[in-house]
Protein backbone atom coordinates (compact mmCIF):
# COMPACT_ATOMS: atom_id res chain seq x y z
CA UNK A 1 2.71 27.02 -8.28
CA UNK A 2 1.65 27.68 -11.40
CA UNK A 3 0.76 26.01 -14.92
CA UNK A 4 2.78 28.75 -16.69
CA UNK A 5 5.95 27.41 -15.55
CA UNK A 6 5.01 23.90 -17.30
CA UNK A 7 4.59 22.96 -20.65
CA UNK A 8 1.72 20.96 -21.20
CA UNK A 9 2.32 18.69 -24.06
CA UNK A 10 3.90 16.02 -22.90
CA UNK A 11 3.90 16.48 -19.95
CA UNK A 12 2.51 13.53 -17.03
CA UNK A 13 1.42 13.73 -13.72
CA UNK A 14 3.23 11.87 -11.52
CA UNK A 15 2.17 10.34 -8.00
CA UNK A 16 4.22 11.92 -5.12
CA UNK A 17 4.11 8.72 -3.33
CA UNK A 18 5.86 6.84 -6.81
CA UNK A 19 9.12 9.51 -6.14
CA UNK A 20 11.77 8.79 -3.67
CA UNK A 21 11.91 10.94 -0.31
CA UNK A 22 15.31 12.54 -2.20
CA UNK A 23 13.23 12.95 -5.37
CA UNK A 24 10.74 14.58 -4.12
CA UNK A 25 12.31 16.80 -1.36
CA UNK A 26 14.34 17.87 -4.38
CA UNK A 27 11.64 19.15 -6.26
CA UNK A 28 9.90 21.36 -3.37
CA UNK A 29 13.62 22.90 -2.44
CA UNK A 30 13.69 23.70 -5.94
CA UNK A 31 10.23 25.18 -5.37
CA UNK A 32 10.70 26.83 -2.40
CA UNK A 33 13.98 28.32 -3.46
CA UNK A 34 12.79 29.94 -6.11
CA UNK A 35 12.37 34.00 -6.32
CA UNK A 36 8.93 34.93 -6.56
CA UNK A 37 7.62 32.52 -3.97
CA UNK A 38 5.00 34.36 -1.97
CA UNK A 39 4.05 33.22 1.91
CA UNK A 40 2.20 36.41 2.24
CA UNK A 41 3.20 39.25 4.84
CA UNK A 42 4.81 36.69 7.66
CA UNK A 43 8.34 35.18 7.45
CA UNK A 44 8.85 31.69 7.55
CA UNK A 45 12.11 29.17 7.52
CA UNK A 46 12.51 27.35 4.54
CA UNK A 47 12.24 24.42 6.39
CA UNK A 48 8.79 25.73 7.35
CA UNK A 49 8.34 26.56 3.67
CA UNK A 50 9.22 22.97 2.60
CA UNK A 51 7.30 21.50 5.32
CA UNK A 52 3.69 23.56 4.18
CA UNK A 53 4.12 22.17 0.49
CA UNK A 54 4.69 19.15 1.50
CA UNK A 55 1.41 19.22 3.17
CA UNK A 56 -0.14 20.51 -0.02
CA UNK A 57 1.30 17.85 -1.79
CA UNK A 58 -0.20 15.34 0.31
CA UNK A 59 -3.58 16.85 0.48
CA UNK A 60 -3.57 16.70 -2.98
CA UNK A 61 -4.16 20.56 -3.80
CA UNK A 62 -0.45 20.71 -5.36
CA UNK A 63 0.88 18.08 -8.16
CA UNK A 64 4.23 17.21 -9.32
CA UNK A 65 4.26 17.25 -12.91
CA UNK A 66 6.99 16.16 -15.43
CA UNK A 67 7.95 17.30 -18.84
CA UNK A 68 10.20 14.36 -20.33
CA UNK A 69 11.51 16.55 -23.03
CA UNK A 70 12.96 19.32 -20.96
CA UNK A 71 13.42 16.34 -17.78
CA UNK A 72 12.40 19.17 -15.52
CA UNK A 73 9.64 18.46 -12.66
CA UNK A 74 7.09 21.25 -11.63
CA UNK A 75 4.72 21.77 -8.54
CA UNK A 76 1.43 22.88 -9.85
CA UNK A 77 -2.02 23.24 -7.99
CA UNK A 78 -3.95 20.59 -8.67
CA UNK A 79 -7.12 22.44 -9.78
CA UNK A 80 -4.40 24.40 -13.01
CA UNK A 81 -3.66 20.93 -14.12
CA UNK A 82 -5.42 20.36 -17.62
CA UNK A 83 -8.17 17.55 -16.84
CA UNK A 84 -6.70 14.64 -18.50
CA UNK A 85 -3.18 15.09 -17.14
């Protein structure tokens, strides 16, 4: 979850809770599918994977961004998001 992966002009922050269950669950399989994604040294489902961002989402320490000119969403932690955003 990083702020590389995003653009950041144009971008907006948008509320999980403003996406539809679809929406969103979208996004994080995206995520969670994704080479690269690091759980550390145990294994875990990717149900268990899309269960633990979830939890970050709603605990606010990850944040679903969206570039309108690329219409591509992003999970970002919440403390890489540019302050205004």
């Amino acid at each position: 979850m990083s702020c590389e992966d995003a653009p950041e002009e144009g971008v907006i922050r948008v509320p999980y809770d403003r996406l539809s269950a679809d929406a969103l669950e979208g996004i994080i399989e995206d995520f969670v599918s994704r080479e690269g994604t690091d759980y550390g040294m145990e294994e875990y489902s990717f149900d268990d994977k899309k269960s633990q961002v979830m939890a970050q989402i709603r605990k606010g320490k990850v944040v679903v961004l969206f570039d309108p000119f690329a219409e591509t969403c992003h999970l970002v932690l919440a403390d890489q998001v540019p302050s205004g955003l």
